[in-house]
Each structure stands twice: as structure tokens, then as C-alpha cells.
N, C-alpha and C. Protein backbone atom coordinates (compact mmCIF):
# COMPACT_ATOMS: atom_id res chain seq x y z
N UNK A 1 -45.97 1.92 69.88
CA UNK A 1 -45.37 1.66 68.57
C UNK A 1 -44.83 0.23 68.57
N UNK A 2 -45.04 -0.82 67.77
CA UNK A 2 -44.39 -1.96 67.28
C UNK A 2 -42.83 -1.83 67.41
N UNK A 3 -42.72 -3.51 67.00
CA UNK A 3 -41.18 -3.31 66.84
C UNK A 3 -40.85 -2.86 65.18
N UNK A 4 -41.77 -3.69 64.41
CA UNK A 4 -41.25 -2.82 63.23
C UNK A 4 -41.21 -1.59 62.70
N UNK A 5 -42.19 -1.20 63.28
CA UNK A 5 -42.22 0.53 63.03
C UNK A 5 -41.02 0.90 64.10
N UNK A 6 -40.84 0.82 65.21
CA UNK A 6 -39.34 1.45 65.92
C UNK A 6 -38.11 1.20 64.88
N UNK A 7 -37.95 0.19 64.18
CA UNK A 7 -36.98 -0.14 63.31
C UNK A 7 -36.84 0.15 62.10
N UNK A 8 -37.91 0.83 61.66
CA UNK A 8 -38.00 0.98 60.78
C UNK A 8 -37.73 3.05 60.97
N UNK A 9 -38.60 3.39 61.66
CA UNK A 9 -38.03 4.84 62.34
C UNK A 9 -36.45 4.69 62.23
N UNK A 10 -35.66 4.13 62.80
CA UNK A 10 -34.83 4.17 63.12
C UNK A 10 -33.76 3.99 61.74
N UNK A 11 -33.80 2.98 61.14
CA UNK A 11 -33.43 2.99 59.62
C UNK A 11 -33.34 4.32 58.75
N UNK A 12 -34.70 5.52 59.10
CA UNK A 12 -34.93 6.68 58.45
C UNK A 12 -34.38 7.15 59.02
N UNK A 13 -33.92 7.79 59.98
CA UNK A 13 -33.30 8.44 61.06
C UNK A 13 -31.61 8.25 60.27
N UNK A 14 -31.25 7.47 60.36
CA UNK A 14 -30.06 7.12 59.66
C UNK A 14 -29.87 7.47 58.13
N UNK A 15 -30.44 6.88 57.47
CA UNK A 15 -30.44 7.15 56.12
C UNK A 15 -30.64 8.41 55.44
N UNK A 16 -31.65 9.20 56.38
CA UNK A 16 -31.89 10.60 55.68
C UNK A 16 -30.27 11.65 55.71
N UNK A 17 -29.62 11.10 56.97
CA UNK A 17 -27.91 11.48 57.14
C UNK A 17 -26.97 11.31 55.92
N UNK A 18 -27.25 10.51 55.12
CA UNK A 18 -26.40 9.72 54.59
C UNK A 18 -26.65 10.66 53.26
N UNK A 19 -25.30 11.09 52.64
CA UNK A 19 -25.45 12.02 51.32
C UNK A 19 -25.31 11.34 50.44
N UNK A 20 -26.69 11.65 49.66
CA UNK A 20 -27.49 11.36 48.49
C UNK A 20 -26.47 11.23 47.28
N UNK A 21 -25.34 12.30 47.27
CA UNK A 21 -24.26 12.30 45.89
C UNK A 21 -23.66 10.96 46.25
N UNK A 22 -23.48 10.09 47.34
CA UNK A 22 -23.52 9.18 47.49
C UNK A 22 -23.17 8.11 46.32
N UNK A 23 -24.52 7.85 46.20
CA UNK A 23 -25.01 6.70 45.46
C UNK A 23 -24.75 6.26 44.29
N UNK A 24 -24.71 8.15 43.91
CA UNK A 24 -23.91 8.16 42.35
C UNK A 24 -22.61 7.67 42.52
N UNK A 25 -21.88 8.32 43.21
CA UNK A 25 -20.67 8.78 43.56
C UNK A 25 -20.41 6.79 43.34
N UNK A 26 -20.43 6.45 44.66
CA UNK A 26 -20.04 4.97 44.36
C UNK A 26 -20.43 3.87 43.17
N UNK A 27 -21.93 4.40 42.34
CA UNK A 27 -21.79 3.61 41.24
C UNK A 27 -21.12 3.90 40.04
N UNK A 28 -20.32 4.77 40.25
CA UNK A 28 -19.88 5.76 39.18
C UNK A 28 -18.49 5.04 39.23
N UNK A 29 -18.23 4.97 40.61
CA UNK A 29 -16.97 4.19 41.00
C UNK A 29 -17.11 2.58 40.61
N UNK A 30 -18.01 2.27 40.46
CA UNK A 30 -17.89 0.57 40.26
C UNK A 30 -18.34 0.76 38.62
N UNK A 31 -18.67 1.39 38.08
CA UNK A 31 -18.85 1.35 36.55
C UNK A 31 -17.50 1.74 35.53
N UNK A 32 -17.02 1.87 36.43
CA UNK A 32 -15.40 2.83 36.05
C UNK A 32 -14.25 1.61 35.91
N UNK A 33 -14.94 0.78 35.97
CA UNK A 33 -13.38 -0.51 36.48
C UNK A 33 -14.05 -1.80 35.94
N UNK A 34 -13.44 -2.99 35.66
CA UNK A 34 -13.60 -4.35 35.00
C UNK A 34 -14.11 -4.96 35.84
N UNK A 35 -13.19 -4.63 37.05
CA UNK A 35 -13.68 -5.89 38.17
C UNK A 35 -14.00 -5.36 39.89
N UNK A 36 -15.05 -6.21 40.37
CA UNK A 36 -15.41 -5.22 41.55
C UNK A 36 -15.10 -6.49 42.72
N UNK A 37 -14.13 -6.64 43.83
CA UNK A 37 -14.43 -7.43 44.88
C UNK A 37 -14.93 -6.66 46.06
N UNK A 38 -15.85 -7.47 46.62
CA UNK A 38 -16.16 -7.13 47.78
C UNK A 38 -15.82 -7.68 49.03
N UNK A 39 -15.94 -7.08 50.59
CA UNK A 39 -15.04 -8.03 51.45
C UNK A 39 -15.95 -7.28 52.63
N UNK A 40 -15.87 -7.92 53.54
CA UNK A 40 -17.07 -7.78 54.94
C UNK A 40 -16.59 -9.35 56.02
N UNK A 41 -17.53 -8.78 57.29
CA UNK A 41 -17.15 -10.50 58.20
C UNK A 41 -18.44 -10.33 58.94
N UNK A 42 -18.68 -11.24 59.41
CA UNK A 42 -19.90 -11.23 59.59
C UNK A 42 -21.29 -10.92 58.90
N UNK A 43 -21.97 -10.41 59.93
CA UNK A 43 -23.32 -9.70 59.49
C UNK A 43 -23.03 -8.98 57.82
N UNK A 44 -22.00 -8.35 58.44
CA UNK A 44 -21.13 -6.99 57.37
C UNK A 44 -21.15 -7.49 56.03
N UNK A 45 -20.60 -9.03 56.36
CA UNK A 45 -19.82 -10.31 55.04
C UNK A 45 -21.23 -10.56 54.42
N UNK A 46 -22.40 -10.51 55.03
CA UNK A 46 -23.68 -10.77 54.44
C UNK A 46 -24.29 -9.94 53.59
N UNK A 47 -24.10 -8.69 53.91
CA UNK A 47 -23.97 -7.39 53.50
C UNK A 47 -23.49 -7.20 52.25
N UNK A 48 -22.41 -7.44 52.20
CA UNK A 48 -21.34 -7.38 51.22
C UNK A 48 -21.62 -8.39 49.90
N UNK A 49 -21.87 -9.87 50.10
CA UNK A 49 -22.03 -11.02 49.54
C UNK A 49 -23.51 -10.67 49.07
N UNK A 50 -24.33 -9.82 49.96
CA UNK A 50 -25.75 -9.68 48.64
C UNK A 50 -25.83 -8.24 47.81
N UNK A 51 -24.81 -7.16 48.13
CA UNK A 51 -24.40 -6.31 47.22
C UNK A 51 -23.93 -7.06 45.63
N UNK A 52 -22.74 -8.11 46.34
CA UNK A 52 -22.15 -8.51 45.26
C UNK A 52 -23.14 -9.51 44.21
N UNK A 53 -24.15 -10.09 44.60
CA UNK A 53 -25.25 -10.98 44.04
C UNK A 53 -25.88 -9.51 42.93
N UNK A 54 -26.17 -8.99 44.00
CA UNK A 54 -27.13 -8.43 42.98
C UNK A 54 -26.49 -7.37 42.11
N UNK A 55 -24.86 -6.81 41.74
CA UNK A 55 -24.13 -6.89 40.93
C UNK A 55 -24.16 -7.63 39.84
N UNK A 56 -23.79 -8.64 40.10
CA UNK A 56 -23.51 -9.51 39.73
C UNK A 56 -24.92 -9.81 38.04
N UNK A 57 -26.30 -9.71 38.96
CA UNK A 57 -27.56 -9.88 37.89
C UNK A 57 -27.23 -8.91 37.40
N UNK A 58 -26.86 -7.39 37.79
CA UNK A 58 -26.87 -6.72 36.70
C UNK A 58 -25.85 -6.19 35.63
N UNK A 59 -24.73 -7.39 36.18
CA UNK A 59 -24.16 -7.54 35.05
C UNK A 59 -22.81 -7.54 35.01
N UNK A 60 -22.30 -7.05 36.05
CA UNK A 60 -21.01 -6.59 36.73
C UNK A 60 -19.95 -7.97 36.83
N UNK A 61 -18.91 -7.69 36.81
CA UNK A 61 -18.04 -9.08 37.19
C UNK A 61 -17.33 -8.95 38.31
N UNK A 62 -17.86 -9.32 39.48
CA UNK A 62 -17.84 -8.97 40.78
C UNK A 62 -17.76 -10.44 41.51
N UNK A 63 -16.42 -10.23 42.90
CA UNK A 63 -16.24 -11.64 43.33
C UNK A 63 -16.33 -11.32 44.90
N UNK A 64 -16.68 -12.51 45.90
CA UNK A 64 -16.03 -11.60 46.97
C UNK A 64 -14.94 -12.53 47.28
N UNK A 65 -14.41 -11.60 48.63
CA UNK A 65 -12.89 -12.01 48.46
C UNK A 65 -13.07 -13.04 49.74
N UNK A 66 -12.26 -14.15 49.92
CA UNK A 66 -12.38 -15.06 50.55
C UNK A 66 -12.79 -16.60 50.03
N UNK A 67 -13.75 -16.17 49.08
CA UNK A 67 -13.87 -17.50 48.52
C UNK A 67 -13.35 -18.02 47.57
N UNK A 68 -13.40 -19.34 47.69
CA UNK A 68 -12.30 -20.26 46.76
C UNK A 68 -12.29 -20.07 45.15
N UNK A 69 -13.57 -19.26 44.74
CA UNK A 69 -13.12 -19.06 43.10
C UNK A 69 -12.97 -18.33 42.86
N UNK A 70 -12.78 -16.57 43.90
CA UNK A 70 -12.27 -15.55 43.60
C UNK A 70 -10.62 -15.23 43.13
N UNK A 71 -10.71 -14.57 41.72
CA UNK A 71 -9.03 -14.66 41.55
C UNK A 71 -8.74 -13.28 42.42
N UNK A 72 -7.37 -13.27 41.81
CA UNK A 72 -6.16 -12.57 42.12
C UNK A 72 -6.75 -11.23 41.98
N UNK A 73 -6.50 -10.44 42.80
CA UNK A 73 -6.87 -8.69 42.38
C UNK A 73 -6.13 -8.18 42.03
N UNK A 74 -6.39 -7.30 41.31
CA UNK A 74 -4.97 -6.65 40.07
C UNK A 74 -5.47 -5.38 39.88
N UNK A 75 -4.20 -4.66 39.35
CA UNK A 75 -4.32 -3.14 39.27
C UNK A 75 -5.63 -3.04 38.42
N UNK A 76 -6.11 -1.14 39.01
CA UNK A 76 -6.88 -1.27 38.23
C UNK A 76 -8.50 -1.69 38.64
N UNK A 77 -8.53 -2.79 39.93
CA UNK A 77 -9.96 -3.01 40.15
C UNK A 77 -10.28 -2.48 41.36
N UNK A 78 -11.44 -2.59 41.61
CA UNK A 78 -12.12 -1.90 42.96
C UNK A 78 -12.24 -2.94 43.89
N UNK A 79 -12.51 -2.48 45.53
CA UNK A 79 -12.66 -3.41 46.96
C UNK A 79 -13.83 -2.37 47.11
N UNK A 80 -14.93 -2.85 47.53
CA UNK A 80 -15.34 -2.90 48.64
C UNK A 80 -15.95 -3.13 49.64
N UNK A 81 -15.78 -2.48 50.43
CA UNK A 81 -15.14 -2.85 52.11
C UNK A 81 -16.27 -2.44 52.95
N UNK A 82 -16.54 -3.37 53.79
CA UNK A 82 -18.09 -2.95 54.60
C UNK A 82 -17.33 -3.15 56.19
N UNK A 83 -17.48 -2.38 57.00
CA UNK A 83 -17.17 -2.63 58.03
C UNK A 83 -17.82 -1.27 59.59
N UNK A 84 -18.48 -1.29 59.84
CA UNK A 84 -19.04 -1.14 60.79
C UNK A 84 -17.94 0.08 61.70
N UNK A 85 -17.61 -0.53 62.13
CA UNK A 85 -16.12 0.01 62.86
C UNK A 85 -15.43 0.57 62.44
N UNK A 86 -14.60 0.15 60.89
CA UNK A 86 -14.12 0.27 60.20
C UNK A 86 -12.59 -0.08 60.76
N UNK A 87 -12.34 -1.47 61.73
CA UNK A 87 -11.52 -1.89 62.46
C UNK A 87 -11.23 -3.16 62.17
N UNK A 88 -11.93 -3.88 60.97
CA UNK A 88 -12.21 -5.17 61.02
C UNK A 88 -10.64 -5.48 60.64
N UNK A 89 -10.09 -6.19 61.40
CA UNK A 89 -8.28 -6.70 60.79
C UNK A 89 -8.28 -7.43 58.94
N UNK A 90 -8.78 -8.05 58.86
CA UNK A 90 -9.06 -8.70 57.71
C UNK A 90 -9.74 -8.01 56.93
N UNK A 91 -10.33 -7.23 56.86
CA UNK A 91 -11.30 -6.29 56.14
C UNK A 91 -9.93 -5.27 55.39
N UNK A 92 -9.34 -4.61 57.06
CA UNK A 92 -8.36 -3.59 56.74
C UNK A 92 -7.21 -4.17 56.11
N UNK A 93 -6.73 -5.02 56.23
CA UNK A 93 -5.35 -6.30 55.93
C UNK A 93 -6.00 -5.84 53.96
N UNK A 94 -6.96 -6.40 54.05
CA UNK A 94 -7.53 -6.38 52.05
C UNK A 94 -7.39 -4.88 51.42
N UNK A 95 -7.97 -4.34 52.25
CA UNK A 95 -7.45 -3.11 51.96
C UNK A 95 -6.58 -2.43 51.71
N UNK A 96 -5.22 -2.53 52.46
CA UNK A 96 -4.50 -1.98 52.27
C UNK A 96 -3.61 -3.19 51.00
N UNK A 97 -4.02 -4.03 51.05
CA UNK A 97 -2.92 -4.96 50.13
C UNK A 97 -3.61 -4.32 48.30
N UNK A 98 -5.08 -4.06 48.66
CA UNK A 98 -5.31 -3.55 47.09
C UNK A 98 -4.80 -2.13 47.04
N UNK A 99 -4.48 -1.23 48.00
CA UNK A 99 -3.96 -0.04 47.94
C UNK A 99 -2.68 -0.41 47.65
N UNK A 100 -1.64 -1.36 47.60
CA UNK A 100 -0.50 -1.26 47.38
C UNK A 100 -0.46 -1.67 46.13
N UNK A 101 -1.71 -2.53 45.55
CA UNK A 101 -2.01 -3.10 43.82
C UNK A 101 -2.44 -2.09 43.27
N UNK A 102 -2.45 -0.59 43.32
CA UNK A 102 -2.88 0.70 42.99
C UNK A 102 -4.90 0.53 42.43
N UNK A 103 -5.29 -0.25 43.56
CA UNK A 103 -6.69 -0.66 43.10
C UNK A 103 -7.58 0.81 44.03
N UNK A 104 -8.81 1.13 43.76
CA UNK A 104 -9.59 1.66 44.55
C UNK A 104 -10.25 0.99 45.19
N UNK A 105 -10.82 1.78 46.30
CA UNK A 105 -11.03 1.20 47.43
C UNK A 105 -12.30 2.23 47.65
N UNK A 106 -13.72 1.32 48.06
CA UNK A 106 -14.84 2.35 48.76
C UNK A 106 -14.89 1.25 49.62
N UNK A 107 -15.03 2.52 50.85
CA UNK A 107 -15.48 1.85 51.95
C UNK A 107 -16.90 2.29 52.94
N UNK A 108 -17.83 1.21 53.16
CA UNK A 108 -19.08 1.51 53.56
C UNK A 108 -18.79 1.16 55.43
N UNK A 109 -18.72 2.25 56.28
CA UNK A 109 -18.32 2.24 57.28
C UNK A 109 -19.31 3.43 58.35
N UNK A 110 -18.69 3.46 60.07
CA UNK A 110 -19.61 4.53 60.80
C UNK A 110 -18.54 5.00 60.84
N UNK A 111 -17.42 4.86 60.94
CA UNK A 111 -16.36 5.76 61.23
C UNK A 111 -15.33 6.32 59.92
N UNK A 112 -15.37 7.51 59.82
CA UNK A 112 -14.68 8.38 58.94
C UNK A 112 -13.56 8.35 59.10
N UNK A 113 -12.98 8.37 60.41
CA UNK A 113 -11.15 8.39 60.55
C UNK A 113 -10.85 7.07 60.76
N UNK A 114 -11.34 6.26 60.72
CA UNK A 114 -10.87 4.78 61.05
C UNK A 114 -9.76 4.30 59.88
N UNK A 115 -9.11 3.33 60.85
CA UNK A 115 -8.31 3.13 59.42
C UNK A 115 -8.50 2.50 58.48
N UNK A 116 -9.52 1.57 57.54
CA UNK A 116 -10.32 1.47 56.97
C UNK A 116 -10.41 2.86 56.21
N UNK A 117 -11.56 3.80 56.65
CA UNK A 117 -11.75 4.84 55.87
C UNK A 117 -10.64 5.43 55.48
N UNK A 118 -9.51 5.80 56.48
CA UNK A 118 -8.17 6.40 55.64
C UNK A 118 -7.51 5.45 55.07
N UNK A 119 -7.85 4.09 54.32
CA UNK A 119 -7.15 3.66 53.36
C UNK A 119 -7.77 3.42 52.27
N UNK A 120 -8.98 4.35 52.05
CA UNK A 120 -10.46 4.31 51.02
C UNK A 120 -10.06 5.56 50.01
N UNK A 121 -10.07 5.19 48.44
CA UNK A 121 -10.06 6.05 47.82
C UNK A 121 -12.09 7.02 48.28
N UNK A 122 -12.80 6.13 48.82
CA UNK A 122 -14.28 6.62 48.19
C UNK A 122 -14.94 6.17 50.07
N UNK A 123 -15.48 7.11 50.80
CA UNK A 123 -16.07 6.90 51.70
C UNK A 123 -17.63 6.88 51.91
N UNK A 124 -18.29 5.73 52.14
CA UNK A 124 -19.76 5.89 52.12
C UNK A 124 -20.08 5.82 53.38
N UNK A 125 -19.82 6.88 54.39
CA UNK A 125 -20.54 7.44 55.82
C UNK A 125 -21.95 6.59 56.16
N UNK A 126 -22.29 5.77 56.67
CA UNK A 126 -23.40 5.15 56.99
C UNK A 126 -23.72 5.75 58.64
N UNK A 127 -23.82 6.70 59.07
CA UNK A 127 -24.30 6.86 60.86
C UNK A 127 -24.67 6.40 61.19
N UNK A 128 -25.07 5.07 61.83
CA UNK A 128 -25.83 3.93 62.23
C UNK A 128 -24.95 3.51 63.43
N UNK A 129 -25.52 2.53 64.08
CA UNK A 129 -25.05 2.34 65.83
C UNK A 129 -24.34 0.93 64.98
N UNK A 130 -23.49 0.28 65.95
CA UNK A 130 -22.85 -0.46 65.72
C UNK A 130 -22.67 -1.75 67.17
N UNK A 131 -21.93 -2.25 67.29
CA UNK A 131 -21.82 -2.79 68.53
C UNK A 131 -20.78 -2.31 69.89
N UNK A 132 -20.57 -1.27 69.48
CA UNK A 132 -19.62 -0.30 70.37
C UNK A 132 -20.23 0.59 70.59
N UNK A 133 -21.08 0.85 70.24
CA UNK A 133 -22.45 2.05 70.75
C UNK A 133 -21.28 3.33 71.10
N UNK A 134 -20.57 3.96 70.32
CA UNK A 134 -20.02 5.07 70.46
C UNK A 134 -20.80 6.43 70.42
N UNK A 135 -20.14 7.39 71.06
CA UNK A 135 -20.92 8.03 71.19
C UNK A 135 -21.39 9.14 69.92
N UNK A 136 -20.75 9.07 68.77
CA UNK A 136 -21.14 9.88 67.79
C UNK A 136 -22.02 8.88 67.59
N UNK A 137 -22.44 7.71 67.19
CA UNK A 137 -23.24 6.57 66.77
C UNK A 137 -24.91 6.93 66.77
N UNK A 138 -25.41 6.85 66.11
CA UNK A 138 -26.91 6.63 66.49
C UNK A 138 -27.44 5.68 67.52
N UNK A 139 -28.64 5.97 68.15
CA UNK A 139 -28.92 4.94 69.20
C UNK A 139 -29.57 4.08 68.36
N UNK A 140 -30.10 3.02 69.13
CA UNK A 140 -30.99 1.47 68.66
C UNK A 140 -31.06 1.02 69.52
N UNK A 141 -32.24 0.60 69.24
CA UNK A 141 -32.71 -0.45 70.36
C UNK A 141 -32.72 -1.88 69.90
N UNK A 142 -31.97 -1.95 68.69
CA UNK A 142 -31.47 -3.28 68.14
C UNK A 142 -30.19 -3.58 69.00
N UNK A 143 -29.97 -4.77 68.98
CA UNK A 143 -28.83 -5.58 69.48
C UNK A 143 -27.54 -4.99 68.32
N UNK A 144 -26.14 -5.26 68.91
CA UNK A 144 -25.11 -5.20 68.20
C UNK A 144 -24.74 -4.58 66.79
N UNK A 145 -24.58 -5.23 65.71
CA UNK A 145 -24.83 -3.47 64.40
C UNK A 145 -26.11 -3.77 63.59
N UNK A 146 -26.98 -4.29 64.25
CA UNK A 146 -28.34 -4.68 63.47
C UNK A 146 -28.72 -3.19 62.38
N UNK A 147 -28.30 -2.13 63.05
CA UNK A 147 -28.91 -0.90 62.21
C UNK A 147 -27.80 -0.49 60.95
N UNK A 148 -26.55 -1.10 61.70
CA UNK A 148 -25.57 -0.61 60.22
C UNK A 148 -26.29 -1.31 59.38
N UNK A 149 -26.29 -2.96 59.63
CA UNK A 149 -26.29 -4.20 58.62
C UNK A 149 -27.42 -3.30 57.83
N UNK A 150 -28.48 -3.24 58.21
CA UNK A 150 -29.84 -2.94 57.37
C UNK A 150 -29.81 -1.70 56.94
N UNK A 151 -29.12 -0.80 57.50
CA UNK A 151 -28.62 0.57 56.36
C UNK A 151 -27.98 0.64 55.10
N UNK A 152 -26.50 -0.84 55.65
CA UNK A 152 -25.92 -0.73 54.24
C UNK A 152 -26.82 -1.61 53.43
N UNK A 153 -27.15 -2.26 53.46
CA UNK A 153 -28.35 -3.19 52.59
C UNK A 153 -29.23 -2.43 51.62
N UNK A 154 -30.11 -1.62 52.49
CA UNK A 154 -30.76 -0.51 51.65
C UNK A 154 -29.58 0.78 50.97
N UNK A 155 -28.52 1.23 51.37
CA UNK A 155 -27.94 1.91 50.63
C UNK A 155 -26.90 0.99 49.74
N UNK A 156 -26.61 -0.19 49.41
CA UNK A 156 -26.52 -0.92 48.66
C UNK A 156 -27.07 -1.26 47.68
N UNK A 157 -28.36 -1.51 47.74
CA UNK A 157 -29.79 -1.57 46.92
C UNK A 157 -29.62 -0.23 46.11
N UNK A 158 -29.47 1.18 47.11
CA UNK A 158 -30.06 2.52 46.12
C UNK A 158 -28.99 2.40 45.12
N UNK A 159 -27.91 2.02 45.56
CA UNK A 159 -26.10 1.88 44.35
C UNK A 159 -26.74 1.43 43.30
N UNK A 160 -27.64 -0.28 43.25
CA UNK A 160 -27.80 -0.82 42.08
C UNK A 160 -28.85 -0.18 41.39
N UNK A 161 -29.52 0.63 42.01
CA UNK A 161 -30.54 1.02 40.85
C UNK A 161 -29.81 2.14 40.02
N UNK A 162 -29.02 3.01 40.94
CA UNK A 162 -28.06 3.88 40.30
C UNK A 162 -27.12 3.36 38.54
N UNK A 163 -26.52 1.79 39.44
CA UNK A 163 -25.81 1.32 38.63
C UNK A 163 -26.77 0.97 37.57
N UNK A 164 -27.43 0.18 37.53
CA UNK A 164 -28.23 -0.17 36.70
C UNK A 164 -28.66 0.77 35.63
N UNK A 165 -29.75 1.69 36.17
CA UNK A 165 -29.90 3.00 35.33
C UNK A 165 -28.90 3.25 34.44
N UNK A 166 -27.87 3.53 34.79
CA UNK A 166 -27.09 4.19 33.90
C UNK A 166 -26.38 3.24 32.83
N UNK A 167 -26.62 1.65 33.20
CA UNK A 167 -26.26 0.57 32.43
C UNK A 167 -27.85 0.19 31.62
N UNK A 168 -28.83 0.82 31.64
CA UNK A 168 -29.97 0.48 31.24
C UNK A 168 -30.72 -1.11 31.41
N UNK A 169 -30.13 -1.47 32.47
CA UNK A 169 -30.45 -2.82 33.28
C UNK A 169 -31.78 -2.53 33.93
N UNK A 170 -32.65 -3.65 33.81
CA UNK A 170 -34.15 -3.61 34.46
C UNK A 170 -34.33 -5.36 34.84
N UNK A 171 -35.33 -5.19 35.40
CA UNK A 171 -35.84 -6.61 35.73
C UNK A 171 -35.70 -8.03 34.77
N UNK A 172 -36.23 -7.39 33.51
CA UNK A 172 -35.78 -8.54 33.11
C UNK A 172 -34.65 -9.46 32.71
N UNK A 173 -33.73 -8.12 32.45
CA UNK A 173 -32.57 -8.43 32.04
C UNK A 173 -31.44 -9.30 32.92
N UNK A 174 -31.51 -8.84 34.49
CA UNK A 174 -31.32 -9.11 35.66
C UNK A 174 -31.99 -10.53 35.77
N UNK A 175 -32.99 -10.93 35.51
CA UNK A 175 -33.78 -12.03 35.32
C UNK A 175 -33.11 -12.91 34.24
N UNK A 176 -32.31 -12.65 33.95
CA UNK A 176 -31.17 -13.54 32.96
C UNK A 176 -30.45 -13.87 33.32
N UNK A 177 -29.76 -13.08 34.58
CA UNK A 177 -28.33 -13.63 35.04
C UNK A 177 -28.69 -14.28 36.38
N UNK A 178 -30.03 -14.46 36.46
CA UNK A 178 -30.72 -15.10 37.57
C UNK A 178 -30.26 -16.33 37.97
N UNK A 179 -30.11 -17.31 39.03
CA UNK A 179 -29.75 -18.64 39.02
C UNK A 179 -31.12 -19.36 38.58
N UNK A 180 -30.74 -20.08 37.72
CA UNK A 180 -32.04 -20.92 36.78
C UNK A 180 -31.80 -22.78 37.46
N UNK A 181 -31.06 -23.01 38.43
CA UNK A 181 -30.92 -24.50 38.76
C UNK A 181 -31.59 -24.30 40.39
N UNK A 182 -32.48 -23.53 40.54
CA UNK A 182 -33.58 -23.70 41.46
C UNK A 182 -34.68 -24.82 41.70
């Protein structure tokens, strides 16, 4: 077997875990509110930053947090929170500061009791290996959280078609909020 087919096995292996009410569940949660930030570090932050892009085309007013033209979060809006571990200090630090702004919070994580997840109004369970190779974790034969990163990516992706759908957003429309200074 290739490497892409092992990785790609392995992606399914994961994802078929991952509950389907899901998808709704969290776009239901980001259609529910004005404003959506997102927050991640690393790989995770990459993760996070092309959730929020492609939000963003379909229409959403979505920032992530860290960068210099994201405002102030205020009651009322959503985080979320990608983190692997669900340990990330800065990840969890955002978290809990929008839990004290009475904001919701989904968090896309491997760990359910982490503290991260217990400061998540909305938990999106990803089972995927991470770089702590714990032992509830899925295996990989990828390096470090190569299998979270590319799980939440694709269960990121299934959110926007969710979102979309139900916003009656399609290609072209998305093709509007496209960057045109290419």
C-alpha cells in the first residue's frame, strides 16, 4: 500500500468515529450568532484560519483571534477552538476569557475531559492521534498531529457545506466574496 492510501485509510478510520449530528450541531451553532472567532496554534492555527476563510466566502463575519484587525469579542459571539490536546495555554486562556463574556464556545479537540473541552459550550470529538500518542488516540504512522490537522480540515469543510446549505450559499456566490486582487 502507498503512502497515500495508508493516509488516507487512516483519515477514514477516524472520521467514520466522529458523530455525524455533529456537523449540524456546530453549524447550527455558528448560524445562531453575528460573529464567529476562531483560535488554534500551530498546525491547529492553520486549521482554524482556513475554516475561518472559507466562512468567511460564505458569508459569515468571522475573525481569528490574534490578528491585528480582529476586534474585541463581546457577548453573545462564538470561539472556536481547535486544539489537539485540548491543552493549548493560549487556546484555553481565549476560552475561558469568552466564557466569562457569556460567549459560546465549540471546541474541535481529541480529548473530551480536557480543559478546553470542559470550558466548551459545544464539543466536536475528533479521535485522531496527536503528538502525545495517548493511549485512547488512534495510531498513525504520520509524524506529530498530522491526522488531527487533516481530520479537522475535512470535518471543517463538512460544517461549511452544512452551513452553507442552510444559508443557500453555492459556488458562485462564495465566488463573490472571493479575493479578486490575485
Amino acid at each position: 500500500m502507498n503512502e497515500l492510501n495508508m493516509i488516507l485509510n487512516e483519515i477514514k478510520h477516524v472520521l467514520e468515529q466522529v458523530e455525524s449530528r455533529l456537523i449540524g450541531s456546530v453549524a447550527q451553532q455558528l448560524q445562531s450568532v453575528n460573529r464567529i472567532f476562531v483560535v488554534g496554534e500551530g498546525r491547529s492555527g492553520f486549521m482554524a484560519k482556513s475554516f475561518a476563510m472559507r466562512l468567511m466566502h460564505l458569508g459569515a463575519h468571522v475573525y481569528v483571534v490574534g490578528e491585528t484587525i480582529t476586534p474585541s469579542l463581546q457577548t453573545g459571539d462564538v470561539v472556536v477552538a481547535v486544539s489537539g490536546s485540548g491543552t493549548t495555554k493560549s487556546v484555553v486562556n481565549t476560552v475561558k476569557k469568552a466564557r466569562d463574556l457569556d460567549c459560546s464556545v465549540v471546541s474541535i479537540t481529541t480529548k473530551t475531559d480536557s480543559e478546553l473541552a470542559l470550558n466548551s459550550t459545544l464539543i466536536a470529538h475528533i479521535p485522531a492521534a496527536t503528538k502525545f500518542r495517548r493511549e485512547e488516540e488512534a495510531t498513525s504512522i504520520q509524524p506529530l498531529g498530522s491526522l488531527f490537522d487533516q481530520c479537522v480540515h475535512i470535518f471543517c469543510d463538512a460544517v461549511c457545506l452544512s452551513f452553507a446549505s442552510k444559508l443557500e450559499e453555492d459556488n458562485n456566490s462564495a465566488l463573490t466574496r472571493h479575493s479578486n486582487l490575485e
